[in-house]
PDB file of N, CA and C in Angstrom:
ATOM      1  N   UNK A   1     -10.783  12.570 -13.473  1.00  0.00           N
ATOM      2  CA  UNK A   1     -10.905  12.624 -14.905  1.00  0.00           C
ATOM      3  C   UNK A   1     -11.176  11.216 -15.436  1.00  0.00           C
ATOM      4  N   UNK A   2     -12.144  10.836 -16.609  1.00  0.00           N
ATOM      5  CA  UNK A   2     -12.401   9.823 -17.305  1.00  0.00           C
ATOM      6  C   UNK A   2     -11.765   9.554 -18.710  1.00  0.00           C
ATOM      7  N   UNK A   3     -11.303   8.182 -18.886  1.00  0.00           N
ATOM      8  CA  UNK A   3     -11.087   8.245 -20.496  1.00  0.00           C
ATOM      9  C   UNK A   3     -11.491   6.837 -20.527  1.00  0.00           C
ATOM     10  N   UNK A   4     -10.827   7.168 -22.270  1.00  0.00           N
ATOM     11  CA  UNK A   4     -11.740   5.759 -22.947  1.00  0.00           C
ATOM     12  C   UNK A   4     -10.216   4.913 -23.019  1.00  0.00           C
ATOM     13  N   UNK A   5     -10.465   3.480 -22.645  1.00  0.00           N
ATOM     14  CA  UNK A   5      -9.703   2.635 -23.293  1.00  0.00           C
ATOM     15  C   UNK A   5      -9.795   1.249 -24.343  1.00  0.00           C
ATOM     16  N   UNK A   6      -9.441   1.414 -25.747  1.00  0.00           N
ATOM     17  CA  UNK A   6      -9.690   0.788 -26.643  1.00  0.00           C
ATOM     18  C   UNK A   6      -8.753  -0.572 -26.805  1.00  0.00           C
ATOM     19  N   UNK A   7      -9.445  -1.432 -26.990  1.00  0.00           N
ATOM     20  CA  UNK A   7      -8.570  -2.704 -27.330  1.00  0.00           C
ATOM     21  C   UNK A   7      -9.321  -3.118 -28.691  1.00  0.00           C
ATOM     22  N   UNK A   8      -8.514  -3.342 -30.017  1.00  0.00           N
ATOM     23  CA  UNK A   8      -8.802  -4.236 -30.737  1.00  0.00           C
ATOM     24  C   UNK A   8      -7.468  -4.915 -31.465  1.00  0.00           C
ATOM     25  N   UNK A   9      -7.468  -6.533 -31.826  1.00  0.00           N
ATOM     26  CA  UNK A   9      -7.318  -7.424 -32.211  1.00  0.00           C
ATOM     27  C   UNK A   9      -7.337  -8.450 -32.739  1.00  0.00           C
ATOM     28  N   UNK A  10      -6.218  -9.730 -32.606  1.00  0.00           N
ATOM     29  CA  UNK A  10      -7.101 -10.865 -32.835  1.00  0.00           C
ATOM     30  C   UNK A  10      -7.351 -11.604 -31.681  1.00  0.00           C
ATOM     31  N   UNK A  11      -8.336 -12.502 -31.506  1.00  0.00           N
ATOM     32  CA  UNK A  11      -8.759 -12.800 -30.070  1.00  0.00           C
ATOM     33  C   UNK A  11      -7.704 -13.806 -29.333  1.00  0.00           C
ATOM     34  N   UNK A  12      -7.336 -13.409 -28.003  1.00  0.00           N
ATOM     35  CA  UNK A  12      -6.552 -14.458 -27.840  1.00  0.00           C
ATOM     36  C   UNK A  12      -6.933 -14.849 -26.076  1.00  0.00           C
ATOM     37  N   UNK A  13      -6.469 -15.420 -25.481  1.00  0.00           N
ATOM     38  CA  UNK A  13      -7.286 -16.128 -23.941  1.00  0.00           C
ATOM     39  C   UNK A  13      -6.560 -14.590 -23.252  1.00  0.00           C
ATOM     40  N   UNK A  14      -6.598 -13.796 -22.234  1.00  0.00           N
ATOM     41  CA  UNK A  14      -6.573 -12.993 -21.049  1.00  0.00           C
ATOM     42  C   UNK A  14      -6.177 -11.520 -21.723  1.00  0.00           C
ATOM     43  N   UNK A  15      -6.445 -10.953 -22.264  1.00  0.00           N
ATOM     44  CA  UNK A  15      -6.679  -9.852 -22.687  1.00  0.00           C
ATOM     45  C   UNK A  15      -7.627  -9.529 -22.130  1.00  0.00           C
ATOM     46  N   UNK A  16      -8.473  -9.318 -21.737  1.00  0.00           N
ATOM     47  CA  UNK A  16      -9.145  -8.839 -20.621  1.00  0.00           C
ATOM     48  C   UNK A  16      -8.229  -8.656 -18.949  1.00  0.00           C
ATOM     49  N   UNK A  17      -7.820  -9.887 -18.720  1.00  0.00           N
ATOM     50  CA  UNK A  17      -7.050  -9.945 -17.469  1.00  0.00           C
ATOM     51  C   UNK A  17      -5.927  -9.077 -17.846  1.00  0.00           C
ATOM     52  N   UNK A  18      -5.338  -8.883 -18.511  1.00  0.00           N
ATOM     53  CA  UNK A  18      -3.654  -8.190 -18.872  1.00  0.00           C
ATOM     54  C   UNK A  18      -4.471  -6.778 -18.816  1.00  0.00           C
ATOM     55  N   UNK A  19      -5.083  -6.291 -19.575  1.00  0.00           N
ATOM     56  CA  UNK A  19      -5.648  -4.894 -19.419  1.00  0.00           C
ATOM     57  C   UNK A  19      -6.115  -4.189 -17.836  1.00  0.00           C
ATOM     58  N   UNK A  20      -6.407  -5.252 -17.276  1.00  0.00           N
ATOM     59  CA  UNK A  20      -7.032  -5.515 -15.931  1.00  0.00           C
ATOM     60  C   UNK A  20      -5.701  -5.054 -15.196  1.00  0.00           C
ATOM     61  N   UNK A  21      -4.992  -5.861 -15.577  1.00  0.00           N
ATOM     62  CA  UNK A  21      -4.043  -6.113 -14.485  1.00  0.00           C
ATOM     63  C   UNK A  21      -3.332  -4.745 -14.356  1.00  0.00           C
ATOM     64  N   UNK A  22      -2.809  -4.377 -15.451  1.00  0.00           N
ATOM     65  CA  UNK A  22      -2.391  -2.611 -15.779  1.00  0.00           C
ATOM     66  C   UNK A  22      -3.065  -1.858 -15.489  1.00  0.00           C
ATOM     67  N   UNK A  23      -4.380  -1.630 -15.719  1.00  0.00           N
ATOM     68  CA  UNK A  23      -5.275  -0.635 -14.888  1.00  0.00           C
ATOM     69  C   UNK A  23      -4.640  -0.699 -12.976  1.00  0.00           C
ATOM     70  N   UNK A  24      -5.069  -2.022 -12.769  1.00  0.00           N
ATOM     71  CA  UNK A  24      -4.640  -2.357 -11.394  1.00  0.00           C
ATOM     72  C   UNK A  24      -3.459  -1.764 -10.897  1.00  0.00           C
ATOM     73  N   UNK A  25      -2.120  -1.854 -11.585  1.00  0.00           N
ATOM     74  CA  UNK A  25      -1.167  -1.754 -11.666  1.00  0.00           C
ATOM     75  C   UNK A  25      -0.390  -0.131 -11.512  1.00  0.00           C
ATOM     76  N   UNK A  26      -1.572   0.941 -12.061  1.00  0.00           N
ATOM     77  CA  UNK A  26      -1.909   2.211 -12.037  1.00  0.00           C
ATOM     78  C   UNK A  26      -2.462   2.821 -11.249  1.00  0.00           C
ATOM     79  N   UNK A  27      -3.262   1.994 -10.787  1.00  0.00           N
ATOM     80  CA  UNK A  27      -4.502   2.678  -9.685  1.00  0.00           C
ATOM     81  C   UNK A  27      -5.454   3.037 -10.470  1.00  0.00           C
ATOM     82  N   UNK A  28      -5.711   2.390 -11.623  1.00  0.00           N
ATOM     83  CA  UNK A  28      -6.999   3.036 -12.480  1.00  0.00           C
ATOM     84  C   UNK A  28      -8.390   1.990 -12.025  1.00  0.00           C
ATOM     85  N   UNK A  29      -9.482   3.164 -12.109  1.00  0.00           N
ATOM     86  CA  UNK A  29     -10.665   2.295 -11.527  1.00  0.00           C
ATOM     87  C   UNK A  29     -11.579   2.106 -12.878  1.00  0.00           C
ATOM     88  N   UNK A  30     -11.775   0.806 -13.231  1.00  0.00           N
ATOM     89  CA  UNK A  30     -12.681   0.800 -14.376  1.00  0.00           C
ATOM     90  C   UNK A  30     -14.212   0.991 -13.837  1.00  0.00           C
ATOM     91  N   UNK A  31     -15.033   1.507 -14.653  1.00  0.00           N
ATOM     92  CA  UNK A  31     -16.118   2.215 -14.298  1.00  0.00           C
ATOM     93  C   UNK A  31     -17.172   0.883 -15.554  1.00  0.00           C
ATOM     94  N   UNK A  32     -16.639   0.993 -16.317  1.00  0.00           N
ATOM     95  CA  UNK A  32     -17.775   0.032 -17.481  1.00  0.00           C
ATOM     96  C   UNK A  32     -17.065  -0.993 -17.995  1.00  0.00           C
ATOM     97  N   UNK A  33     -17.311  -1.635 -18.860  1.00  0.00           N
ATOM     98  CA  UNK A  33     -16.817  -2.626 -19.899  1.00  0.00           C
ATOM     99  C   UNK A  33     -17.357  -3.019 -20.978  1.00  0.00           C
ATOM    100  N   UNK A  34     -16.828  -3.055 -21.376  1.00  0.00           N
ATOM    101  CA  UNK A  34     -17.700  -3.774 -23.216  1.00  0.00           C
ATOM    102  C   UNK A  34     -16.964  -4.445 -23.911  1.00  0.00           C
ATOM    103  N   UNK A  35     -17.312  -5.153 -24.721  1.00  0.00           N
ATOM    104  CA  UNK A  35     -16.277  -6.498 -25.133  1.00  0.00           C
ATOM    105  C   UNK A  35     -17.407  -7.262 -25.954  1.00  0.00           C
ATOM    106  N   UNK A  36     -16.979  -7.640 -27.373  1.00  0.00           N
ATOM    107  CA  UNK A  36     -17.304  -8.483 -28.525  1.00  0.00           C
ATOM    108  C   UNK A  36     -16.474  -8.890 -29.220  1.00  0.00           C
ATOM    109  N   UNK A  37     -16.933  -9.949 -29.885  1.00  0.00           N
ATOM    110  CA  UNK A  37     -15.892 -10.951 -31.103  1.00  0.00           C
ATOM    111  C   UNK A  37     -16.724 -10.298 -32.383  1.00  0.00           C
ATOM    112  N   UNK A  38     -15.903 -10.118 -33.183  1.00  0.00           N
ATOM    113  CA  UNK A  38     -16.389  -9.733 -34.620  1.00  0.00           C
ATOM    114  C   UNK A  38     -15.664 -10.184 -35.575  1.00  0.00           C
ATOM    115  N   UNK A  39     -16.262 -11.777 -36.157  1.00  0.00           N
ATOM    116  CA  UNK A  39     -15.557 -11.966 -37.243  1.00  0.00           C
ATOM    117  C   UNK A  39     -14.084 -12.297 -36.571  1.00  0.00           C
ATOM    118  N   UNK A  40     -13.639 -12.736 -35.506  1.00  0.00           N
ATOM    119  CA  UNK A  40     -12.260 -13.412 -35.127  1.00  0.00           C
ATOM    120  C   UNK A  40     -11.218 -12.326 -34.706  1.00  0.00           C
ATOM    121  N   UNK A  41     -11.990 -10.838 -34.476  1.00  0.00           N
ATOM    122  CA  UNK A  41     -11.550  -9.734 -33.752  1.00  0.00           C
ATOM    123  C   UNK A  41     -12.177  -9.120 -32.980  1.00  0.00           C
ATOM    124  N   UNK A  42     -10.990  -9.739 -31.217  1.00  0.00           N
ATOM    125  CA  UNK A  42     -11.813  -8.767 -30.428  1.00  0.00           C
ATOM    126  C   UNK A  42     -11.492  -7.302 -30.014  1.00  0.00           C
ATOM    127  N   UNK A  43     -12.931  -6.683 -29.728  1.00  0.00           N
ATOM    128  CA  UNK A  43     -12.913  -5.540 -29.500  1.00  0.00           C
ATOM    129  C   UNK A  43     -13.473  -5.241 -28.220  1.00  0.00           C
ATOM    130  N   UNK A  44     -12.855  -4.186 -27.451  1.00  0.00           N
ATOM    131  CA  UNK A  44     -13.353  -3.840 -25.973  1.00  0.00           C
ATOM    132  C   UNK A  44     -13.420  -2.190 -25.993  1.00  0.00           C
ATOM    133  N   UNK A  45     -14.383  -1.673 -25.105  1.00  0.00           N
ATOM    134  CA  UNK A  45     -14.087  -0.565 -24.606  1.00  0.00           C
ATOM    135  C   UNK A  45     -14.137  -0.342 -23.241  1.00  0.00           C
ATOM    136  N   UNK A  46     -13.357   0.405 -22.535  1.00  0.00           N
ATOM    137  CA  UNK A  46     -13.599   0.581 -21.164  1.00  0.00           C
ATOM    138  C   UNK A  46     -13.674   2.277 -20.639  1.00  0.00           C
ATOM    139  N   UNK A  47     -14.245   2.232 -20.012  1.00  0.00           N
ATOM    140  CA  UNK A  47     -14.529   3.824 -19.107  1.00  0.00           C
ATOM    141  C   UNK A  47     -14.106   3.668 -17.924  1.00  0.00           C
ATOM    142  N   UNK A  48     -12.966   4.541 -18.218  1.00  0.00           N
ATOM    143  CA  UNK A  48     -12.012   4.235 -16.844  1.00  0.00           C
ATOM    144  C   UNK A  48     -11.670   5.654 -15.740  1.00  0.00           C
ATOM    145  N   UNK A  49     -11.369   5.826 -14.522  1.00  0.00           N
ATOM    146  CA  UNK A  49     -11.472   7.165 -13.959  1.00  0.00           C
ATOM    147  C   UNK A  49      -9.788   6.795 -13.600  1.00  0.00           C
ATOM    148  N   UNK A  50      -9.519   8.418 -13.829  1.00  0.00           N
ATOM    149  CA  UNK A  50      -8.179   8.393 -13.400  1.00  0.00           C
ATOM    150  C   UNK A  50      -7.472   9.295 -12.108  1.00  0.00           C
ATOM    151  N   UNK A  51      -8.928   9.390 -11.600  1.00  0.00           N
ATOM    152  CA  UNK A  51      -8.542  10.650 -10.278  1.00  0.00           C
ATOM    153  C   UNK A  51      -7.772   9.722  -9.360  1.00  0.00           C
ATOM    154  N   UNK A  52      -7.561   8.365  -9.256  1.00  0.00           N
ATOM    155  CA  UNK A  52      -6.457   7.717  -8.202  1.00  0.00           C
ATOM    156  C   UNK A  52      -5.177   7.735  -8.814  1.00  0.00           C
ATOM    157  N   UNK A  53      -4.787   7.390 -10.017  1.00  0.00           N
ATOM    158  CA  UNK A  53      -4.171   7.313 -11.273  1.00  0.00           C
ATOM    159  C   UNK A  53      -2.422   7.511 -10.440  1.00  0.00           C
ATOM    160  N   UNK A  54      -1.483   6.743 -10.214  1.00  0.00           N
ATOM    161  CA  UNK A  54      -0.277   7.102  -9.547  1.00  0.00           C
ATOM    162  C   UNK A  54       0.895   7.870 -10.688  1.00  0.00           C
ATOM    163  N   UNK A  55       0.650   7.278 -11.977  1.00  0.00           N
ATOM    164  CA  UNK A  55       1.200   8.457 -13.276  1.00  0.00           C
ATOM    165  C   UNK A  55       0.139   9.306 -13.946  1.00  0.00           C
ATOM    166  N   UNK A  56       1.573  10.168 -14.629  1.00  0.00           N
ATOM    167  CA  UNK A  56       0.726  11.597 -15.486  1.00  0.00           C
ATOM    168  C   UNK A  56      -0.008  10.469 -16.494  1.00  0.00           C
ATOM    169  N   UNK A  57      -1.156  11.429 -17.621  1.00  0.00           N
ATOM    170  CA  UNK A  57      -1.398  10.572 -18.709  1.00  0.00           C
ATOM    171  C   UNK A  57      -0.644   9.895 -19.844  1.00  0.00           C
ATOM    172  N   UNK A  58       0.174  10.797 -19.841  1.00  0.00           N
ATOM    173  CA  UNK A  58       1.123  10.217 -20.905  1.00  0.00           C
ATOM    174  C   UNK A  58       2.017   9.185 -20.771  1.00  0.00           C
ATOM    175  N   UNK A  59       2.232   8.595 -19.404  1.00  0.00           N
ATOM    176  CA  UNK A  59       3.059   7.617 -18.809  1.00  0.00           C
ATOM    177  C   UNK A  59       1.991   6.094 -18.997  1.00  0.00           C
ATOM    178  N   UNK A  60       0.920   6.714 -18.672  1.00  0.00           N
ATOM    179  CA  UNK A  60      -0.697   6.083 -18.618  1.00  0.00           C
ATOM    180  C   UNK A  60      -0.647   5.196 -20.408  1.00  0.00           C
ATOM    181  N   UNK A  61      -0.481   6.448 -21.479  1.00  0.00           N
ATOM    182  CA  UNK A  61      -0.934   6.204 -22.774  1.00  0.00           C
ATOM    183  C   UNK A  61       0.392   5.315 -23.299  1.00  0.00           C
ATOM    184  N   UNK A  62       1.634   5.565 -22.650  1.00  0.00           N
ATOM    185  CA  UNK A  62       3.062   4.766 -23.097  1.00  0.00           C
ATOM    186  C   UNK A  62       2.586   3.323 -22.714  1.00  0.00           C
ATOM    187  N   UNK A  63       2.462   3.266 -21.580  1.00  0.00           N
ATOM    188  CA  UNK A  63       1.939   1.956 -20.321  1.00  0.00           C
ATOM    189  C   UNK A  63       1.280   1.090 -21.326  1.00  0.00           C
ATOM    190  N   UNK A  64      -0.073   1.309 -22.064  1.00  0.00           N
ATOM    191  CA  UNK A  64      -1.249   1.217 -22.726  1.00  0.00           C
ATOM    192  C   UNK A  64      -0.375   0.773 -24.074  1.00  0.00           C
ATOM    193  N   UNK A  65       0.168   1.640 -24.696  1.00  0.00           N
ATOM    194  CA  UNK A  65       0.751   1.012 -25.958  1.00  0.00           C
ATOM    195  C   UNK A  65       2.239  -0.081 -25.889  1.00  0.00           C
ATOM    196  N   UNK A  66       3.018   0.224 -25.040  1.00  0.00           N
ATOM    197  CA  UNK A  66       3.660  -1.381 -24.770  1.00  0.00           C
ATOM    198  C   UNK A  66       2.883  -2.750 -24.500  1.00  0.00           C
ATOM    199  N   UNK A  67       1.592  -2.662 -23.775  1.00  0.00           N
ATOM    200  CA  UNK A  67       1.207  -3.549 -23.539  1.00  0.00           C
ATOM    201  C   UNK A  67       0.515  -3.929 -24.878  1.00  0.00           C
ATOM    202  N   UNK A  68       0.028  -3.144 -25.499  1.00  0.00           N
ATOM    203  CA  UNK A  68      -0.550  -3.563 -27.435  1.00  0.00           C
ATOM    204  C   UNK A  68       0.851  -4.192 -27.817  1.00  0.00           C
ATOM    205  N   UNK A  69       1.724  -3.663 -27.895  1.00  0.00           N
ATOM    206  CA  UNK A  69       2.241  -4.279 -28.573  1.00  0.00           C
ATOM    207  C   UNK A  69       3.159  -5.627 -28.308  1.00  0.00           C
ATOM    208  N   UNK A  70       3.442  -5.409 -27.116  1.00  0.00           N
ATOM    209  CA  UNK A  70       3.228  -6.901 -26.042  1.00  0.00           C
ATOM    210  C   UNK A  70       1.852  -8.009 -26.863  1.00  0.00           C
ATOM    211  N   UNK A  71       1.116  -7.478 -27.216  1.00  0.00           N
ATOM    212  CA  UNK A  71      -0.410  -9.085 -27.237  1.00  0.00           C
ATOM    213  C   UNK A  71      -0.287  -8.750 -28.926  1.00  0.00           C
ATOM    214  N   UNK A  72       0.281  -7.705 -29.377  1.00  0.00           N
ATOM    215  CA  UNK A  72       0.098  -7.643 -30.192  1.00  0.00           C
ATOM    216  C   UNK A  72      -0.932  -7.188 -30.797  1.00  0.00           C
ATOM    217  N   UNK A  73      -1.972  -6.271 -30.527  1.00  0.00           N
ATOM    218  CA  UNK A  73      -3.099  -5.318 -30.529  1.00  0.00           C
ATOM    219  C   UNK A  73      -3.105  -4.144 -30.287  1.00  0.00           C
ATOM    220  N   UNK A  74      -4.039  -3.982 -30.428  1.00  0.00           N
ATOM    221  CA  UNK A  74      -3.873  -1.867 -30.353  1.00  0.00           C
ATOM    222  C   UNK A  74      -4.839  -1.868 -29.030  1.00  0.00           C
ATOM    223  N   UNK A  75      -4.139  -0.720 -28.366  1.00  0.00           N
ATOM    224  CA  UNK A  75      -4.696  -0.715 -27.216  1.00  0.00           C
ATOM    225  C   UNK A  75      -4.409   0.829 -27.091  1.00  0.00           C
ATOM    226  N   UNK A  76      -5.389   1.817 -27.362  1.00  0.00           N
ATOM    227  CA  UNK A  76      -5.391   3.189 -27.061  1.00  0.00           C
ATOM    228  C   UNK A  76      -6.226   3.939 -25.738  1.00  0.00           C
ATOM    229  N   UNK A  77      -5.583   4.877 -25.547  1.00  0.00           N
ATOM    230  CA  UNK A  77      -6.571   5.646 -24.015  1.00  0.00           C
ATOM    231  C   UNK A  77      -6.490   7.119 -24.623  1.00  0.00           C
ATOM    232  N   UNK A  78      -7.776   7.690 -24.486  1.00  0.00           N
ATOM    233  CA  UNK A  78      -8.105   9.021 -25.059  1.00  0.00           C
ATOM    234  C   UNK A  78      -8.803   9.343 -23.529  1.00  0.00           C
ATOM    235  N   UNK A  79      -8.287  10.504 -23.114  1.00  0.00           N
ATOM    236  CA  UNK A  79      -9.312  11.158 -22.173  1.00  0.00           C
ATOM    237  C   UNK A  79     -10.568  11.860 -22.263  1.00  0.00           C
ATOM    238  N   UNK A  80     -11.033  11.936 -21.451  1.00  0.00           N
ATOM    239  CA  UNK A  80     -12.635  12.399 -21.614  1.00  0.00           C
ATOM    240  C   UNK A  80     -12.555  13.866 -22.006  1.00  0.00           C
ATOM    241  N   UNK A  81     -11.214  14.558 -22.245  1.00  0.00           N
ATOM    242  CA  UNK A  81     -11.397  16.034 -22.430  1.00  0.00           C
ATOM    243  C   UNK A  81     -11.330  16.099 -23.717  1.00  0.00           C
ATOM    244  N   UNK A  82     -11.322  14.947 -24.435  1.00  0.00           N
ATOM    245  CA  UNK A  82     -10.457  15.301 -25.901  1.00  0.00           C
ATOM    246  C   UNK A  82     -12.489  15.145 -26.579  1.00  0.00           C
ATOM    247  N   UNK A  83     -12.602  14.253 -25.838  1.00  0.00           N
ATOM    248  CA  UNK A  83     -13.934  13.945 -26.209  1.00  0.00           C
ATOM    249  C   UNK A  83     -15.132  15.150 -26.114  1.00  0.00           C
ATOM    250  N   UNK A  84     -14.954  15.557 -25.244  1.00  0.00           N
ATOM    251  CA  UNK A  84     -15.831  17.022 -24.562  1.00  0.00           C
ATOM    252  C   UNK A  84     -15.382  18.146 -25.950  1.00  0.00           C
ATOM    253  N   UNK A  85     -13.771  18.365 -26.206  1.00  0.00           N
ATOM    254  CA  UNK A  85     -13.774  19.322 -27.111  1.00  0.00           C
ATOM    255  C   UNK A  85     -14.061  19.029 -28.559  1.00  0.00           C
ATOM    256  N   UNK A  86     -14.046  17.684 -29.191  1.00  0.00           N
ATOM    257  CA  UNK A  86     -14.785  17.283 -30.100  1.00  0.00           C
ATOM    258  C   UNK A  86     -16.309  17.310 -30.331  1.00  0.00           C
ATOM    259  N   UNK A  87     -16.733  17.538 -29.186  1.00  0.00           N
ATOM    260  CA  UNK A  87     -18.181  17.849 -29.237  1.00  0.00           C
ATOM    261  C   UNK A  87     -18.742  19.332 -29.060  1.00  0.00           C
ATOM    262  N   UNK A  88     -17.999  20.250 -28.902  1.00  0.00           N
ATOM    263  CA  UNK A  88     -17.596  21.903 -28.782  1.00  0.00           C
ATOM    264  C   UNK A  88     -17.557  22.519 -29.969  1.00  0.00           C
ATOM    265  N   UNK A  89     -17.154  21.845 -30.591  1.00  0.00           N
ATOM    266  CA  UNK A  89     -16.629  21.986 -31.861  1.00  0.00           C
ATOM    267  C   UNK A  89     -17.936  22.683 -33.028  1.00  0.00           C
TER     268      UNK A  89
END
Protein backbone atom coordinates (compact mmCIF):
# COMPACT_ATOMS: atom_id res chain seq x y z
CA UNK A 1 0.00 0.00 0.00
CA UNK A 2 1.09 3.74 -0.82
CA UNK A 3 0.51 7.01 1.01
CA UNK A 4 1.24 10.49 0.97
CA UNK A 5 3.47 12.14 3.49
CA UNK A 6 3.12 15.90 4.09
CA UNK A 7 5.53 18.18 5.80
CA UNK A 8 4.91 21.86 6.12
CA UNK A 9 6.60 24.56 8.20
CA UNK A 10 9.08 26.91 9.01
CA UNK A 11 12.35 25.95 7.43
CA UNK A 12 14.79 24.65 9.66
CA UNK A 13 18.41 22.46 8.84
CA UNK A 14 17.38 18.26 8.80
CA UNK A 15 13.88 17.92 8.35
CA UNK A 16 14.39 16.07 5.58
CA UNK A 17 16.90 13.73 7.53
CA UNK A 18 14.39 13.39 10.73
CA UNK A 19 11.53 12.38 8.30
CA UNK A 20 14.10 10.06 6.72
CA UNK A 21 15.16 8.71 9.62
CA UNK A 22 11.42 7.61 10.82
CA UNK A 23 10.51 6.27 7.60
CA UNK A 24 13.83 4.22 8.17
CA UNK A 25 12.91 3.56 11.52
CA UNK A 26 9.49 1.83 10.21
CA UNK A 27 10.62 0.06 7.37
CA UNK A 28 8.96 2.57 5.11
CA UNK A 29 10.40 2.78 1.54
CA UNK A 30 10.20 6.26 0.04
CA UNK A 31 9.35 5.99 -3.56
CA UNK A 32 9.50 10.06 -4.57
CA UNK A 33 10.27 13.34 -3.00
CA UNK A 34 9.44 16.84 -3.39
CA UNK A 35 10.50 19.67 -1.39
CA UNK A 36 10.33 23.71 -1.79
CA UNK A 37 10.81 26.95 0.22
CA UNK A 38 7.88 29.27 -0.14
CA UNK A 39 8.19 32.50 1.26
CA UNK A 40 10.31 31.01 4.54
CA UNK A 41 7.98 27.77 4.54
CA UNK A 42 9.06 24.55 3.83
CA UNK A 43 7.00 22.21 2.16
CA UNK A 44 7.60 18.45 1.15
CA UNK A 45 5.72 15.66 -0.21
CA UNK A 46 6.66 12.13 -0.21
CA UNK A 47 5.21 8.82 -1.82
CA UNK A 48 5.93 6.33 0.39
CA UNK A 49 5.08 2.27 0.21
CA UNK A 50 4.12 0.61 3.20
CA UNK A 51 4.03 -3.13 2.21
CA UNK A 52 7.44 -3.58 4.53
CA UNK A 53 5.88 -1.20 7.12
CA UNK A 54 6.71 -3.14 10.83
CA UNK A 55 3.39 -1.04 12.41
CA UNK A 56 -0.40 -0.84 11.65
CA UNK A 57 -1.18 2.72 10.01
CA UNK A 58 -2.32 4.31 12.75
CA UNK A 59 0.85 3.68 14.87
CA UNK A 60 2.52 4.96 11.39
CA UNK A 61 0.12 8.36 11.52
CA UNK A 62 0.81 8.76 15.70
CA UNK A 63 4.76 8.18 14.78
CA UNK A 64 4.29 11.08 11.98
CA UNK A 65 2.49 13.53 14.27
CA UNK A 66 4.90 13.38 17.39
CA UNK A 67 7.57 13.94 15.21
CA UNK A 68 5.55 17.44 13.83
CA UNK A 69 5.28 18.32 16.79
CA UNK A 70 8.78 17.49 17.94
CA UNK A 71 10.20 20.25 14.81
CA UNK A 72 7.32 21.82 15.35
CA UNK A 73 5.47 21.35 11.88
CA UNK A 74 2.78 19.46 10.56
CA UNK A 75 3.64 16.38 9.29
CA UNK A 76 0.56 14.25 7.99
CA UNK A 77 0.33 10.60 6.17
CA UNK A 78 -2.92 9.87 4.23
CA UNK A 79 -2.98 6.53 2.45
CA UNK A 80 -3.42 5.93 -1.06
CA UNK A 81 -6.98 4.43 -0.34
CA UNK A 82 -8.39 7.54 1.02
CA UNK A 83 -7.17 9.09 -2.17
CA UNK A 84 -8.64 6.37 -4.66
CA UNK A 85 -12.12 6.89 -2.76
CA UNK A 86 -12.03 10.63 -3.17
CA UNK A 87 -11.74 10.16 -6.68
CA UNK A 88 -14.88 7.49 -6.77
CA UNK A 89 -16.75 9.83 -5.56
Amino acid sequence: MKAVITVIGRDTVGVVAKVSAVCAELNINIEDISQSIMQEMFCMIMLVSLNQCTVDSAAVRDRFTALGDEMKMQVTMTRQEVFDAMHTI
